[in-house]
C-alpha atoms as a PDB file:
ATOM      1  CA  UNK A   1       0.000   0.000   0.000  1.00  0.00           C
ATOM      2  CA  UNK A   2       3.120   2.335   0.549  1.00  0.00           C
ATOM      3  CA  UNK A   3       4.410   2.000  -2.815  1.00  0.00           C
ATOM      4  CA  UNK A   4       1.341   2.446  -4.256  1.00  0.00           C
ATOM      5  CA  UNK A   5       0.598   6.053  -2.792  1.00  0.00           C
ATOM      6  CA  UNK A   6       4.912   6.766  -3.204  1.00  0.00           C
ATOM      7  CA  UNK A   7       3.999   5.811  -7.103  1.00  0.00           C
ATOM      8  CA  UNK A   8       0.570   8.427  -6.852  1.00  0.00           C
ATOM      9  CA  UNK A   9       2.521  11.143  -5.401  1.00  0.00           C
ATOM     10  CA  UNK A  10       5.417  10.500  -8.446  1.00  0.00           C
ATOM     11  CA  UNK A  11       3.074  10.455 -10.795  1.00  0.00           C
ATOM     12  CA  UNK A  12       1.233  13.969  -9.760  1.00  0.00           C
ATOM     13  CA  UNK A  13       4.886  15.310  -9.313  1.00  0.00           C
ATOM     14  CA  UNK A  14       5.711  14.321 -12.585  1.00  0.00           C
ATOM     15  CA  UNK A  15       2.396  15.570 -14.034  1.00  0.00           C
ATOM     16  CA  UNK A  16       3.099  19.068 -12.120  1.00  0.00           C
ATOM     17  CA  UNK A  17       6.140  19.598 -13.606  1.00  0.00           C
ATOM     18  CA  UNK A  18       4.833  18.614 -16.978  1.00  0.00           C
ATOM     19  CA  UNK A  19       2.050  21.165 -17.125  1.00  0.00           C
ATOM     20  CA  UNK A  20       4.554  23.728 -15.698  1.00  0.00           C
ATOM     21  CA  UNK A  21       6.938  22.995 -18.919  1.00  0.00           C
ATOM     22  CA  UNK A  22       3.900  23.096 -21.239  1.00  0.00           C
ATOM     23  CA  UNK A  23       2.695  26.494 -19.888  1.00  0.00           C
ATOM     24  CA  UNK A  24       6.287  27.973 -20.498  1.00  0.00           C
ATOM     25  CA  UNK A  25       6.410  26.633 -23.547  1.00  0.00           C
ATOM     26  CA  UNK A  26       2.955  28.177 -24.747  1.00  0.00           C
ATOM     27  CA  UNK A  27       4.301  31.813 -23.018  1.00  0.00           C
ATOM     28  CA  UNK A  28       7.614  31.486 -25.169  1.00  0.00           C
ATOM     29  CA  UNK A  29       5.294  31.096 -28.464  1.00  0.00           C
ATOM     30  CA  UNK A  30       3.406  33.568 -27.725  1.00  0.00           C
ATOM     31  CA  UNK A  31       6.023  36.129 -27.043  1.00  0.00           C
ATOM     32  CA  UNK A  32       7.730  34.799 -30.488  1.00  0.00           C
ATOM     33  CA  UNK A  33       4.657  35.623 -32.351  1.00  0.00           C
ATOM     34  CA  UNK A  34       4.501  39.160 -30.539  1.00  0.00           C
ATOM     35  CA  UNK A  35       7.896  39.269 -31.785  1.00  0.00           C
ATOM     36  CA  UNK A  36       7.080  38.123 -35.257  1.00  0.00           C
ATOM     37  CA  UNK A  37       3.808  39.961 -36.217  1.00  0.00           C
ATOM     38  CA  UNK A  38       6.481  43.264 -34.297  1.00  0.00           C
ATOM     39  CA  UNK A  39       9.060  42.904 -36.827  1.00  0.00           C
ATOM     40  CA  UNK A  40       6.320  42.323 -40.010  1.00  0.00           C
ATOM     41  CA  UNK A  41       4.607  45.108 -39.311  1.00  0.00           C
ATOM     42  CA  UNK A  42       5.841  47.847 -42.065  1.00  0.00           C
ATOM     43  CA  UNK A  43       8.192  50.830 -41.433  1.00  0.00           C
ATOM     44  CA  UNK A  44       6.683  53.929 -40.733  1.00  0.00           C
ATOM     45  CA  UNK A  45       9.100  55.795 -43.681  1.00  0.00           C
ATOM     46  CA  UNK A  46       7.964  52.695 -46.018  1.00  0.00           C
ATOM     47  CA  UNK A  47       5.893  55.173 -48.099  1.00  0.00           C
ATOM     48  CA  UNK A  48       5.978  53.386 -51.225  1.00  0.00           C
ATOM     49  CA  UNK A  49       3.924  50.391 -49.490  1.00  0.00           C
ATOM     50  CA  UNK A  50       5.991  47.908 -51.454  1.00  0.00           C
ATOM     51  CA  UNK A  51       7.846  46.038 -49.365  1.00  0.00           C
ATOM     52  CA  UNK A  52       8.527  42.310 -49.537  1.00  0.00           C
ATOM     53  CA  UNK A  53       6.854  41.793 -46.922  1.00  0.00           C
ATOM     54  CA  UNK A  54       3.508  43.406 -47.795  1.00  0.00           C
ATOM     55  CA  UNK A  55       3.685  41.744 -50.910  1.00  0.00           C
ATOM     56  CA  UNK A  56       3.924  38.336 -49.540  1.00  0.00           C
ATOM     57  CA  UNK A  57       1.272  38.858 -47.110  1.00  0.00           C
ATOM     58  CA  UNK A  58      -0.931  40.306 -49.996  1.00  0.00           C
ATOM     59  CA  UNK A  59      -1.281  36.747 -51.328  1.00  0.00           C
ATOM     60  CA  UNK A  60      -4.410  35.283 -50.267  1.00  0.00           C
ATOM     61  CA  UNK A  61      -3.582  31.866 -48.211  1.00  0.00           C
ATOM     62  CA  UNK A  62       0.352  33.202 -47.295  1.00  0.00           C
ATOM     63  CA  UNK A  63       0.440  33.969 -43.392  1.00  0.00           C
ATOM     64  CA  UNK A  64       2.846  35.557 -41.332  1.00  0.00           C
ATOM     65  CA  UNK A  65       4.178  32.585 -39.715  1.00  0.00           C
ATOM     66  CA  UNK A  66       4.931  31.548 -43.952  1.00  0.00           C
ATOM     67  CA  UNK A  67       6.346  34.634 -44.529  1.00  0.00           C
ATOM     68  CA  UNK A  68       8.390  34.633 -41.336  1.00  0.00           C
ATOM     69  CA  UNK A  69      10.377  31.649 -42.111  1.00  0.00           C
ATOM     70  CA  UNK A  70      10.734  32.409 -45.869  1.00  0.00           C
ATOM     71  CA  UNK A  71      12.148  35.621 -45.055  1.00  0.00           C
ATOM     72  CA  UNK A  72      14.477  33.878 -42.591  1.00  0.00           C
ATOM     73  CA  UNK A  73      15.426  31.688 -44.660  1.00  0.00           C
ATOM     74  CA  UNK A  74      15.959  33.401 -47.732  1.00  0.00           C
ATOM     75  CA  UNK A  75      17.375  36.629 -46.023  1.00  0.00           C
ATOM     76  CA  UNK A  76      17.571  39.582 -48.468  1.00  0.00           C
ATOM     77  CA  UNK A  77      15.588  38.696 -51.507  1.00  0.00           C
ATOM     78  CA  UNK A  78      17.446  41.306 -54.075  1.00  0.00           C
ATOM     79  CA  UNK A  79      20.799  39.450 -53.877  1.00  0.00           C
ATOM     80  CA  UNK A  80      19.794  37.263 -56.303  1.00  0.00           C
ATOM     81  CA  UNK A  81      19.857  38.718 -59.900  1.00  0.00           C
ATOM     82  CA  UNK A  82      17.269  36.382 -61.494  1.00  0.00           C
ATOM     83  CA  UNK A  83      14.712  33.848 -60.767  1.00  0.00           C
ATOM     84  CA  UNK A  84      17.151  30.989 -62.035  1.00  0.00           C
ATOM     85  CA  UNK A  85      19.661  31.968 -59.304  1.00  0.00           C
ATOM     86  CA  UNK A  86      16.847  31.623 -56.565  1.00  0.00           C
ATOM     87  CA  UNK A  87      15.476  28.451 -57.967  1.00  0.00           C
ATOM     88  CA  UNK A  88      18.990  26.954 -57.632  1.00  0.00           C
ATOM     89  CA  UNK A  89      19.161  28.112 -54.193  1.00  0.00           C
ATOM     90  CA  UNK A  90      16.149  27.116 -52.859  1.00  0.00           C
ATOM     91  CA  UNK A  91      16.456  23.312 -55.150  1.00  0.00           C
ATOM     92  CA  UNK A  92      13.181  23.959 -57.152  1.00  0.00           C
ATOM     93  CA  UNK A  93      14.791  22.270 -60.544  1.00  0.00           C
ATOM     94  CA  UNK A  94      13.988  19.299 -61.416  1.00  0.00           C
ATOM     95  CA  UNK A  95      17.311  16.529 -61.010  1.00  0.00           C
ATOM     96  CA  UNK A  96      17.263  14.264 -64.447  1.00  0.00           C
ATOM     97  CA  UNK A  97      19.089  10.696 -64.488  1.00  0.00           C
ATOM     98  CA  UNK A  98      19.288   9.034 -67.496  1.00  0.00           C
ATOM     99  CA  UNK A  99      21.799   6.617 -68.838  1.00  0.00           C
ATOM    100  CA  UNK A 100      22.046   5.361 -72.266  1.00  0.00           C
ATOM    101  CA  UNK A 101      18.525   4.811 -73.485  1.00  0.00           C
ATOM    102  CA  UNK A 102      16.915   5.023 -69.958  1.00  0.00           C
ATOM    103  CA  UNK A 103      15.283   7.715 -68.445  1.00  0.00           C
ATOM    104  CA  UNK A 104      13.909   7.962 -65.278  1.00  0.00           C
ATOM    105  CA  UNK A 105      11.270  10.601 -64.009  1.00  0.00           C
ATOM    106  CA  UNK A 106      12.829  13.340 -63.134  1.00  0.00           C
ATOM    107  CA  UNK A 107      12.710  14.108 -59.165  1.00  0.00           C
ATOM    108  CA  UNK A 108      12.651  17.581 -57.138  1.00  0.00           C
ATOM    109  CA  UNK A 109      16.474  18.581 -56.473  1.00  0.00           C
ATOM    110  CA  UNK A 110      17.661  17.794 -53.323  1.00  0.00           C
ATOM    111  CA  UNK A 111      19.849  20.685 -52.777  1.00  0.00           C
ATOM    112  CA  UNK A 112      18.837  23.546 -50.831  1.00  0.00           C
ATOM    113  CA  UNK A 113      16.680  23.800 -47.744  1.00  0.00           C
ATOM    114  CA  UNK A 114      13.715  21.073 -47.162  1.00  0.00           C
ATOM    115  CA  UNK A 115      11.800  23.041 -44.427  1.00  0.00           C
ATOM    116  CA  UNK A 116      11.885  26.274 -46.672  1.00  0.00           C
ATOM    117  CA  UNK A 117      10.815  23.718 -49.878  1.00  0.00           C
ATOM    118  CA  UNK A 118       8.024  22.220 -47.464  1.00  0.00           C
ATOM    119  CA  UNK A 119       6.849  26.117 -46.313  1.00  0.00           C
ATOM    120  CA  UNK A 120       6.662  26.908 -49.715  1.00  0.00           C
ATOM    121  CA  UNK A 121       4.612  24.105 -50.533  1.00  0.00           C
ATOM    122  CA  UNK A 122       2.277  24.524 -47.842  1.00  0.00           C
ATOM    123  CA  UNK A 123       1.729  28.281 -49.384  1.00  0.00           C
ATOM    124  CA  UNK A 124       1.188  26.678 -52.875  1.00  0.00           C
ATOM    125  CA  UNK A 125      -1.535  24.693 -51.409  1.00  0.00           C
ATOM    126  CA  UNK A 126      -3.049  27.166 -49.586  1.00  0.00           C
ATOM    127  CA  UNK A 127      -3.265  29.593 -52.312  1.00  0.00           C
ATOM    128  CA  UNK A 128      -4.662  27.093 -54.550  1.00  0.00           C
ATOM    129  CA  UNK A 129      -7.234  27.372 -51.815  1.00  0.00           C
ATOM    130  CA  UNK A 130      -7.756  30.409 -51.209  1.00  0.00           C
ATOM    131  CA  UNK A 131      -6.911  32.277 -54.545  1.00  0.00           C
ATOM    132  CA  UNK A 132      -9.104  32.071 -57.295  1.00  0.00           C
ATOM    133  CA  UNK A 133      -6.756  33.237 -60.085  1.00  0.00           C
ATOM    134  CA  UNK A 134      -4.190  30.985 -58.871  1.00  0.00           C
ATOM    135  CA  UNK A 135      -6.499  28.031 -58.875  1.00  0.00           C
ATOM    136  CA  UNK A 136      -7.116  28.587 -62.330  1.00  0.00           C
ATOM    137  CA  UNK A 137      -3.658  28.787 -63.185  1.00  0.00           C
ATOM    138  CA  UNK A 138      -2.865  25.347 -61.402  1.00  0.00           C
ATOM    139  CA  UNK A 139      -5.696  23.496 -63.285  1.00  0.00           C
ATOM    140  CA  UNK A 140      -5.081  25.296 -66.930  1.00  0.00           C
ATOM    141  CA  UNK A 141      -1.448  23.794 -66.659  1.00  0.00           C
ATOM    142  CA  UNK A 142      -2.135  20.746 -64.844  1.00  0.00           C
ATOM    143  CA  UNK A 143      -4.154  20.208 -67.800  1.00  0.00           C
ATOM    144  CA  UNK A 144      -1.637  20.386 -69.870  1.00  0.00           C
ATOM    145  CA  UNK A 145       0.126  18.089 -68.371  1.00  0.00           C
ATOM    146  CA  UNK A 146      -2.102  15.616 -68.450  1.00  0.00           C
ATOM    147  CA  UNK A 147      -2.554  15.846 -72.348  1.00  0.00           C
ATOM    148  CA  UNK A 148       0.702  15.976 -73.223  1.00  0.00           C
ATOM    149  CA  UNK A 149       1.677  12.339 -70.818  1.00  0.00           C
ATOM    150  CA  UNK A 150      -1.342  10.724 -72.579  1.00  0.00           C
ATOM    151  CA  UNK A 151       0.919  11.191 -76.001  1.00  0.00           C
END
């Protein structure tokens, strides 16, 4: 019977400290999204309202948490001089193997960041969602597609 209530005090110990961590964790992410919507929020002396990150949160389905990390990732978008460059740095070509005769489908690159890749998926998807002209877009070439692998 001793063990038993030693093992019920453990186990509401355990289940104090637990909540304790859980509740600090919650305050940090809230205090990093203070901190994040704080440091999207446009400059006062922006007057041209065209910064990146107005335009990124313009697009219907793109959040700030999305925009947070691309930003973070990426860093300062205008030291790349072309698209090409920041396709190659992000690894959104396509990686071809063939051999001879052979060829295999080609695969997404594997250079460059996953979790940025996987963010900027997650935006594609929404926006497909939530963004009529994009939508469109998406099914007018997926169409496409389609026609041209039934040759």
């Amino acid at each position: 019977m001793l063990v038993l209530i030693k093992a019920i005090i453990t186990t509401k110990l355990a289940l104090k400290t637990l909540i304790t961590q859980i509740r600090n964790l919650k305050d940090q992410i809230d205090i990093l999204d203070t901190e994040i919507n704080e440091i999207l929020q446009p400059e006062n002396n922006d007057t041209d309202n065209n910064s990146p990150v107005e335009n990124l949160l313009s697009i219907p389905g793109v959040g700030t948490n999305t925009v947070a990390f691309f930003l973070g990732e990426i860093g300062d978008i205008t030291r790349f001089s072309s698209c090409k460059e920041f396709i190659g740095f992000v690894g959104l070509f396509p990686n071809i193997q063939q051999s001879g005769t052979s060829l295999n489908k080609a695969k997404l690159s594997t250079k460059g960041s996953r979790l940025l890749k996987h963010a900027l998926y997650l935006a594609s998807v929404a926006c497909l969602k939530h963004n009529k002209y994009f939508k469109k877009l998406y099914d007018k070439k997926n169409l496409k597609v389609n026609l041209l692998s039934k040759l």
